[in-house]
PDB file of N, CA and C in Angstrom:
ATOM      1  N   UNK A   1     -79.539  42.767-163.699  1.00  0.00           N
ATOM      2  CA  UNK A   1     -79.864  42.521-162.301  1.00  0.00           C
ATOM      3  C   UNK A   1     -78.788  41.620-161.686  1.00  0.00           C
ATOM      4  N   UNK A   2     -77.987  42.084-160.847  1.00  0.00           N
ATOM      5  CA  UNK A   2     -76.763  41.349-160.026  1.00  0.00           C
ATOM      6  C   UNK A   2     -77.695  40.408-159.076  1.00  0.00           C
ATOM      7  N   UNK A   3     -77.303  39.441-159.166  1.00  0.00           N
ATOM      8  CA  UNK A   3     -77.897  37.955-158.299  1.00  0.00           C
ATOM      9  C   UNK A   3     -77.016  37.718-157.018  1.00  0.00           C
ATOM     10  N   UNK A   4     -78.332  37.420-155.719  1.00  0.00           N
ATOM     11  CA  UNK A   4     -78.017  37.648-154.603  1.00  0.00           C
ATOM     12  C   UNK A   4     -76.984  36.736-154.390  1.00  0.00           C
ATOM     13  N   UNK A   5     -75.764  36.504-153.845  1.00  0.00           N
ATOM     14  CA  UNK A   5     -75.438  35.208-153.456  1.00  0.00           C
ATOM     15  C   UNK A   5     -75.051  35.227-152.139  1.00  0.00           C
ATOM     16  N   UNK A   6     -75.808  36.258-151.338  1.00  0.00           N
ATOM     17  CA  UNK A   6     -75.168  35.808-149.720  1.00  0.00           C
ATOM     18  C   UNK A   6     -75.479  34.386-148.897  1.00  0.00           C
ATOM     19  N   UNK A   7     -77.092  33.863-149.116  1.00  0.00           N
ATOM     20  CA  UNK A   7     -77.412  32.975-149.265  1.00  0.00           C
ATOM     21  C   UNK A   7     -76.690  31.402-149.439  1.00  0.00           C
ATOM     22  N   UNK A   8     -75.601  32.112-150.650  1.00  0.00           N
ATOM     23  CA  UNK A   8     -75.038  30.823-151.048  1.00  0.00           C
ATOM     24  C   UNK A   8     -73.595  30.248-150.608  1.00  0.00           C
ATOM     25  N   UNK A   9     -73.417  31.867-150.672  1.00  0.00           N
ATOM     26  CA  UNK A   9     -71.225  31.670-150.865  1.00  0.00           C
ATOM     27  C   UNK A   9     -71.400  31.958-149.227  1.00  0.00           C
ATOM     28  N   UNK A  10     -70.810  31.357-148.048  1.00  0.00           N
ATOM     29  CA  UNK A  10     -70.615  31.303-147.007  1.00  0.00           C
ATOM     30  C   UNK A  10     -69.084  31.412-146.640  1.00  0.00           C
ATOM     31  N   UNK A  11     -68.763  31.804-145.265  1.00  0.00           N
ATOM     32  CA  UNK A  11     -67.457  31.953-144.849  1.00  0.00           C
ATOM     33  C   UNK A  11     -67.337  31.788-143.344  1.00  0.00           C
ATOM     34  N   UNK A  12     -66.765  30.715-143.274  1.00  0.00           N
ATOM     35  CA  UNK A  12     -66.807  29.747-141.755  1.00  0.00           C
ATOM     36  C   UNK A  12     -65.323  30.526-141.520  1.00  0.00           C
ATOM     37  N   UNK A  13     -64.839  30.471-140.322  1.00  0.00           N
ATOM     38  CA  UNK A  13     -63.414  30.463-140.197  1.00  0.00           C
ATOM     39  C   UNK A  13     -62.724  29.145-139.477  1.00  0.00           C
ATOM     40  N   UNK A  14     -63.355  28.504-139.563  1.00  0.00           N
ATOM     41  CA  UNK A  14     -62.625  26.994-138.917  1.00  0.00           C
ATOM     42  C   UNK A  14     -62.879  25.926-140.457  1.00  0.00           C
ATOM     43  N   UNK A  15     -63.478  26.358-141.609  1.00  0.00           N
ATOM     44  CA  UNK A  15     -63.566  25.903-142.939  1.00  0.00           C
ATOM     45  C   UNK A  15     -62.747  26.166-143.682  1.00  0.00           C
ATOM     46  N   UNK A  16     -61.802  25.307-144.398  1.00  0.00           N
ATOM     47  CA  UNK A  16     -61.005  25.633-145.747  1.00  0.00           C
ATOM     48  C   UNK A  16     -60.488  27.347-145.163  1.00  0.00           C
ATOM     49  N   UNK A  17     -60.014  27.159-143.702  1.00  0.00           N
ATOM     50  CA  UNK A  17     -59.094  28.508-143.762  1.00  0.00           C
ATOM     51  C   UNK A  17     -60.193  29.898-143.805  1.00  0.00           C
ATOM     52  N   UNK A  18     -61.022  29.737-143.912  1.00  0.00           N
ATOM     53  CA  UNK A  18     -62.406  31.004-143.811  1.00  0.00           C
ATOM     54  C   UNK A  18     -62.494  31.236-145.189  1.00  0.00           C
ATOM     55  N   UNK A  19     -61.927  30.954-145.878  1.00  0.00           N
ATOM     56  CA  UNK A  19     -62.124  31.533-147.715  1.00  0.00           C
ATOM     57  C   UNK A  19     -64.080  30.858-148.266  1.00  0.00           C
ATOM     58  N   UNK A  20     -64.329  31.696-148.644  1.00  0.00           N
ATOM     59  CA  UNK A  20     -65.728  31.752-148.887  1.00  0.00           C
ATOM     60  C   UNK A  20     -65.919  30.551-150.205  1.00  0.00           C
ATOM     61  N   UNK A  21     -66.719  29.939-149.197  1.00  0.00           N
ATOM     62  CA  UNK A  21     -67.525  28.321-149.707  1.00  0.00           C
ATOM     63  C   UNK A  21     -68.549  28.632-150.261  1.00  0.00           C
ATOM     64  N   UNK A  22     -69.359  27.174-150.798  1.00  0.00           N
ATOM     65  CA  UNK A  22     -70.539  27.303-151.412  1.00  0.00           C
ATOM     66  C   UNK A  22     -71.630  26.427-150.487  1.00  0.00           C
ATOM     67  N   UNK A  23     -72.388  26.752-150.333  1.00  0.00           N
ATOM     68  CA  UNK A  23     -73.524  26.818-149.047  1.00  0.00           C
ATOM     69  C   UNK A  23     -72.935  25.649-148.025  1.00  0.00           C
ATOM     70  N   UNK A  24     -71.713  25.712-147.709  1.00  0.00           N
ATOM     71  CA  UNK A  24     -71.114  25.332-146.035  1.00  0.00           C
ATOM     72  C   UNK A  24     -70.493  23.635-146.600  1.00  0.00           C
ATOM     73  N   UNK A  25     -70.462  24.192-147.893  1.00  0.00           N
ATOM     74  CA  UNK A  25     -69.652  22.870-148.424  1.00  0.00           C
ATOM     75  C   UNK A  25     -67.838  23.267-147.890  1.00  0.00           C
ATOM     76  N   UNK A  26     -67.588  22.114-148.263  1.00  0.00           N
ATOM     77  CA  UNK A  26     -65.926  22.374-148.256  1.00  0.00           C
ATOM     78  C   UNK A  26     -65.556  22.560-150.164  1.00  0.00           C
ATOM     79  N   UNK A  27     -66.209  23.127-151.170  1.00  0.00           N
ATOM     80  CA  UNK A  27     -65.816  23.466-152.248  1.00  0.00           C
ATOM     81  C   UNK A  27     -65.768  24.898-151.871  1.00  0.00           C
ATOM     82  N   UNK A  28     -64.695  25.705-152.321  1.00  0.00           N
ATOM     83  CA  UNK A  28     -64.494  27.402-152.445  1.00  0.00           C
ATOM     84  C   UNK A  28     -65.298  27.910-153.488  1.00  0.00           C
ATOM     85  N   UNK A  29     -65.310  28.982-153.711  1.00  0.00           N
ATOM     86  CA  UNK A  29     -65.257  30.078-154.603  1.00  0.00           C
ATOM     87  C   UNK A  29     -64.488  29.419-155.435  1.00  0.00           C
ATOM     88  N   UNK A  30     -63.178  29.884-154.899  1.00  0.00           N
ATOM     89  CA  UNK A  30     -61.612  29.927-155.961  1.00  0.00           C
ATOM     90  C   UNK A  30     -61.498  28.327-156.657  1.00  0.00           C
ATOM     91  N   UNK A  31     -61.915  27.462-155.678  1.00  0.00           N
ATOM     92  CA  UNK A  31     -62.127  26.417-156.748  1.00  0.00           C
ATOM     93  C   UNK A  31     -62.932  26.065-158.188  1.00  0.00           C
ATOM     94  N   UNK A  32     -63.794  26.441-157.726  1.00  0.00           N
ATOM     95  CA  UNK A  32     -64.540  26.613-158.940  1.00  0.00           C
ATOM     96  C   UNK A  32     -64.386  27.384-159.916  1.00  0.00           C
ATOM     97  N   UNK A  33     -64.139  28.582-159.390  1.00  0.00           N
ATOM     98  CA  UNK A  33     -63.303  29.818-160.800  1.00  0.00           C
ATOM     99  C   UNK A  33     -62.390  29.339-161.537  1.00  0.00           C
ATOM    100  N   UNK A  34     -61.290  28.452-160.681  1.00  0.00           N
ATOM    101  CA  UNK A  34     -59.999  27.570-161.388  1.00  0.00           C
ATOM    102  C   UNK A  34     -60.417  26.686-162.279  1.00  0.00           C
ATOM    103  N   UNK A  35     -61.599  26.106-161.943  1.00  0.00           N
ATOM    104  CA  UNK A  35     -61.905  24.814-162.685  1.00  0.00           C
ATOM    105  C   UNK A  35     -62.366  25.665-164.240  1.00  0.00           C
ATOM    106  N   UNK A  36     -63.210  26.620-163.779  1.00  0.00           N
ATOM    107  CA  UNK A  36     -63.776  27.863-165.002  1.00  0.00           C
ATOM    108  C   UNK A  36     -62.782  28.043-166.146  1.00  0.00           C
ATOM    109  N   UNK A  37     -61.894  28.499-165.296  1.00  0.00           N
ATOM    110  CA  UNK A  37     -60.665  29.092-165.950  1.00  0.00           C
ATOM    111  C   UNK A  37     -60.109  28.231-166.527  1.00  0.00           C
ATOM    112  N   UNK A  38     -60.084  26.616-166.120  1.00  0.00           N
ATOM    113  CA  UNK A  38     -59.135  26.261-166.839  1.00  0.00           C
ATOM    114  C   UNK A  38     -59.813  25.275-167.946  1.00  0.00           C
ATOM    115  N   UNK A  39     -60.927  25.622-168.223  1.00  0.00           N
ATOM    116  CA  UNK A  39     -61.677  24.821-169.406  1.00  0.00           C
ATOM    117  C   UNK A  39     -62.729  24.189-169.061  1.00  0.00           C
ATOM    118  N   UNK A  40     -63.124  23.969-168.119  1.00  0.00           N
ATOM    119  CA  UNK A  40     -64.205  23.076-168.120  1.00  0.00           C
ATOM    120  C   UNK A  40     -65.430  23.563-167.818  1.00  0.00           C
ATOM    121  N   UNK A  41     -66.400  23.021-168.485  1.00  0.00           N
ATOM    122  CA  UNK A  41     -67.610  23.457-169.107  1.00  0.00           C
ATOM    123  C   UNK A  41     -68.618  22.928-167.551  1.00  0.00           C
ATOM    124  N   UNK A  42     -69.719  24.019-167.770  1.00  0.00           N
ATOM    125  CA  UNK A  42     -71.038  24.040-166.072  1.00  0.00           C
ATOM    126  C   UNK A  42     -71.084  22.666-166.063  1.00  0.00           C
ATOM    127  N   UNK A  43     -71.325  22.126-167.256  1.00  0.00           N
ATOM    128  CA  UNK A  43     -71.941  20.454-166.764  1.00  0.00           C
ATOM    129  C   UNK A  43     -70.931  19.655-166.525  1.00  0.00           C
ATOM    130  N   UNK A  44     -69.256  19.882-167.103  1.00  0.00           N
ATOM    131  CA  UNK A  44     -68.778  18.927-166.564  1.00  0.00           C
ATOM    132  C   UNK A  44     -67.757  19.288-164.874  1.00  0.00           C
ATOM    133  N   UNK A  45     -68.448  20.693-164.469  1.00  0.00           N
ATOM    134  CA  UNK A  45     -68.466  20.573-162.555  1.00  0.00           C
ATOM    135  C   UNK A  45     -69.410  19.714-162.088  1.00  0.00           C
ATOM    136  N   UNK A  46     -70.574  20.133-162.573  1.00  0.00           N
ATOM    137  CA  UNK A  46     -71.709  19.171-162.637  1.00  0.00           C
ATOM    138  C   UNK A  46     -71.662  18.251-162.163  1.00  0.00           C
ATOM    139  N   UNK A  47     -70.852  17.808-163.472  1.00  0.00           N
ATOM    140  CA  UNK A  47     -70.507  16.233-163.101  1.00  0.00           C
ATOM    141  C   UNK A  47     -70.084  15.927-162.200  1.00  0.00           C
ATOM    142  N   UNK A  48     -68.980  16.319-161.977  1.00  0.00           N
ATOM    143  CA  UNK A  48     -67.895  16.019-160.861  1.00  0.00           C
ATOM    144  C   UNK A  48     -68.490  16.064-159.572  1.00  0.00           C
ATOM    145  N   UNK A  49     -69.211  17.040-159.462  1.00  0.00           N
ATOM    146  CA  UNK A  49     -69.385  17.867-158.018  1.00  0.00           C
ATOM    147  C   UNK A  49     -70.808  17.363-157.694  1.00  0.00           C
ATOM    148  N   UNK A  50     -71.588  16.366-157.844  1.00  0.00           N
ATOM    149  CA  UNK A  50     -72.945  15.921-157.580  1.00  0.00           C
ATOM    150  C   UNK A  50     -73.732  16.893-156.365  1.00  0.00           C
ATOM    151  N   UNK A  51     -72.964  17.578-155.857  1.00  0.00           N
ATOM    152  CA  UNK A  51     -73.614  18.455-154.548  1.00  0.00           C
ATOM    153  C   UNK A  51     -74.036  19.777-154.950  1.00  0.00           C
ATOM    154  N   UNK A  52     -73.294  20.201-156.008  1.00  0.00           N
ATOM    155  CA  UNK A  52     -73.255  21.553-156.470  1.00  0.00           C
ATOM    156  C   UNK A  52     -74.376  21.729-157.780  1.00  0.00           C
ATOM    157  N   UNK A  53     -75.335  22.830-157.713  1.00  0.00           N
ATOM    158  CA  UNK A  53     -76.416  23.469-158.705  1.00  0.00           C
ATOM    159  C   UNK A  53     -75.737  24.415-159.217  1.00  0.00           C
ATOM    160  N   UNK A  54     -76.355  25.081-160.885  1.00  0.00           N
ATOM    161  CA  UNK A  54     -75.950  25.681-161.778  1.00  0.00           C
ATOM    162  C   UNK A  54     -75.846  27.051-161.022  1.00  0.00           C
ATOM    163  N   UNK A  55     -76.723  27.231-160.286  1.00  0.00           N
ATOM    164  CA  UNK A  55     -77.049  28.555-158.978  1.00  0.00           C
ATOM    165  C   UNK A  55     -75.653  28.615-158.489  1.00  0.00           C
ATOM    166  N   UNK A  56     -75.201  27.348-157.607  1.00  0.00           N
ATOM    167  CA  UNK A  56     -73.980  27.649-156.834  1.00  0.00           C
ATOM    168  C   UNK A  56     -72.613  28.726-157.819  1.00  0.00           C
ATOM    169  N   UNK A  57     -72.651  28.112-158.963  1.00  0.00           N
ATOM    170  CA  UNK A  57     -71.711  28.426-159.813  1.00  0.00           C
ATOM    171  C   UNK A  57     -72.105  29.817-160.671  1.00  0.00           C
ATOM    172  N   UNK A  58     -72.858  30.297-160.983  1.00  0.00           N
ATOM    173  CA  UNK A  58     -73.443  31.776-161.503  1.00  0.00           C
ATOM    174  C   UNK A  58     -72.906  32.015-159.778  1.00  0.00           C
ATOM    175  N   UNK A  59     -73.753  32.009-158.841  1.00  0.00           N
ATOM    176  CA  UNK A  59     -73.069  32.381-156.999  1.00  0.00           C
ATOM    177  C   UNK A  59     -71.181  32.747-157.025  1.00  0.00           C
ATOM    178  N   UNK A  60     -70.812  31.679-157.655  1.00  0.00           N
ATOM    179  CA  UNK A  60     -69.285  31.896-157.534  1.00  0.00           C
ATOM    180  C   UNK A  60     -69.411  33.050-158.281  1.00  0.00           C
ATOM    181  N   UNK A  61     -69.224  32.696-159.694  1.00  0.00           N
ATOM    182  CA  UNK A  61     -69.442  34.421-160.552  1.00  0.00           C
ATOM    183  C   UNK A  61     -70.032  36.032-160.026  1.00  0.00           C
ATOM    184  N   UNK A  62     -71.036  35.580-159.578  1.00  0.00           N
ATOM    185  CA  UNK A  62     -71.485  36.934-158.927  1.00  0.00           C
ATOM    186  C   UNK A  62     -70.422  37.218-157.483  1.00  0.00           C
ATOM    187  N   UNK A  63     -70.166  36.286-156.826  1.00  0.00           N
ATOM    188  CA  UNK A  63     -69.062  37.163-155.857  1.00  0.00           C
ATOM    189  C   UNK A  63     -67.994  37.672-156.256  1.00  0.00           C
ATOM    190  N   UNK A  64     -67.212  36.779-157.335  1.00  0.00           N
ATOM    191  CA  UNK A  64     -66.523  36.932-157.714  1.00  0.00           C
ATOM    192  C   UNK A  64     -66.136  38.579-158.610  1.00  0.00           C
ATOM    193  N   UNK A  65     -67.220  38.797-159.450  1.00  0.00           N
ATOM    194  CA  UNK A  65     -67.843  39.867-159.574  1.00  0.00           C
ATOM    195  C   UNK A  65     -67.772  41.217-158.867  1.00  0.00           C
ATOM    196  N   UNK A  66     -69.095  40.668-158.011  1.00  0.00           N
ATOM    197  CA  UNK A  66     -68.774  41.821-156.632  1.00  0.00           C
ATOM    198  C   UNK A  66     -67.273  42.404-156.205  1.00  0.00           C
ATOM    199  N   UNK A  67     -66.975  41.161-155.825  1.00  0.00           N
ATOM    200  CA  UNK A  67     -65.287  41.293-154.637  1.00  0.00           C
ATOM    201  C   UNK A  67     -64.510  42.654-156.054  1.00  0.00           C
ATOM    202  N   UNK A  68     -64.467  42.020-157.416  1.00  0.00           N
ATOM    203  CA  UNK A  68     -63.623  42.550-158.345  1.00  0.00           C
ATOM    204  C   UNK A  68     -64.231  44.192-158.698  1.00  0.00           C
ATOM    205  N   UNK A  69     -65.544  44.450-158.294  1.00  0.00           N
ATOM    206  CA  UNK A  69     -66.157  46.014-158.313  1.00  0.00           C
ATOM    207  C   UNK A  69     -65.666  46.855-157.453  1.00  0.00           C
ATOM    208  N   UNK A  70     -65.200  46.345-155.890  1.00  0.00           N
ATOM    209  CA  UNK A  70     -65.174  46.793-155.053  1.00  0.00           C
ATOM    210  C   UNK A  70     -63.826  47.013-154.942  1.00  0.00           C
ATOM    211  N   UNK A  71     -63.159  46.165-155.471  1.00  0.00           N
ATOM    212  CA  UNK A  71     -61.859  46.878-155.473  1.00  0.00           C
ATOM    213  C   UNK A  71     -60.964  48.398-155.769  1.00  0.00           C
ATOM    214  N   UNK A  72     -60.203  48.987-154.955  1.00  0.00           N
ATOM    215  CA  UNK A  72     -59.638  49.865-155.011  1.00  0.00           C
ATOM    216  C   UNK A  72     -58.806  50.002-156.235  1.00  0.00           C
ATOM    217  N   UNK A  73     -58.736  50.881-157.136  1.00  0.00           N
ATOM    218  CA  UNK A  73     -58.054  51.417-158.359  1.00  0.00           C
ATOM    219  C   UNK A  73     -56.929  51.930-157.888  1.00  0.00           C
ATOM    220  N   UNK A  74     -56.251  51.984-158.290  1.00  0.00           N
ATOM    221  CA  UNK A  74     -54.926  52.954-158.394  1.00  0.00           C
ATOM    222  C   UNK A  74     -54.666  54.193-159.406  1.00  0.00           C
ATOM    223  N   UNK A  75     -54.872  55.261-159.097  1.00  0.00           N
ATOM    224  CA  UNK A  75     -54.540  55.974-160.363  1.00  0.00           C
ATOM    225  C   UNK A  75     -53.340  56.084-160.814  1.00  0.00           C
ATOM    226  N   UNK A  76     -53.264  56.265-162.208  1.00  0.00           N
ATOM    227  CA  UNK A  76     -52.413  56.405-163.001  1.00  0.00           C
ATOM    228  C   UNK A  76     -51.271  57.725-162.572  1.00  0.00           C
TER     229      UNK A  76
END
């Protein structure tokens, strides 16, 4: 079951450039994926990020997700 995140991941255009936030924070998407990516574990965003729930971050994943389904292929 793919989890809703319209709810969560928002996209202002006078915010961080319009790149899709987490519920009208100034944290991105792409921030959080980076932080993903580059080692650090749910609890220690957690930590860091006192504003942000385990929801927001599965939210990043599932758009992240999405955006990467929807993308156009190239054939071979």
């Amino acid at each position: 079951m793919t989890m809703d995140y319209t709810k969560i991941i928002t996209i202002e255009p006078g915010k961080r450039g319009g790149k899709p936030c987490i519920r009208g924070l100034r944290i991105t998407v792409y921030d959080v994926l980076e932080y993903l990516a580059s080692g650090m574990t749910e609890a220690e965003i957690l930590q860091d990020f006192p504003d942000l729930t385990s929801e927001d971050i599965r939210a990043c994943l599932a758009f992240a997700a999405d955006r990467e389904r929807k993308l156009v292929t190239i054939p071979s």
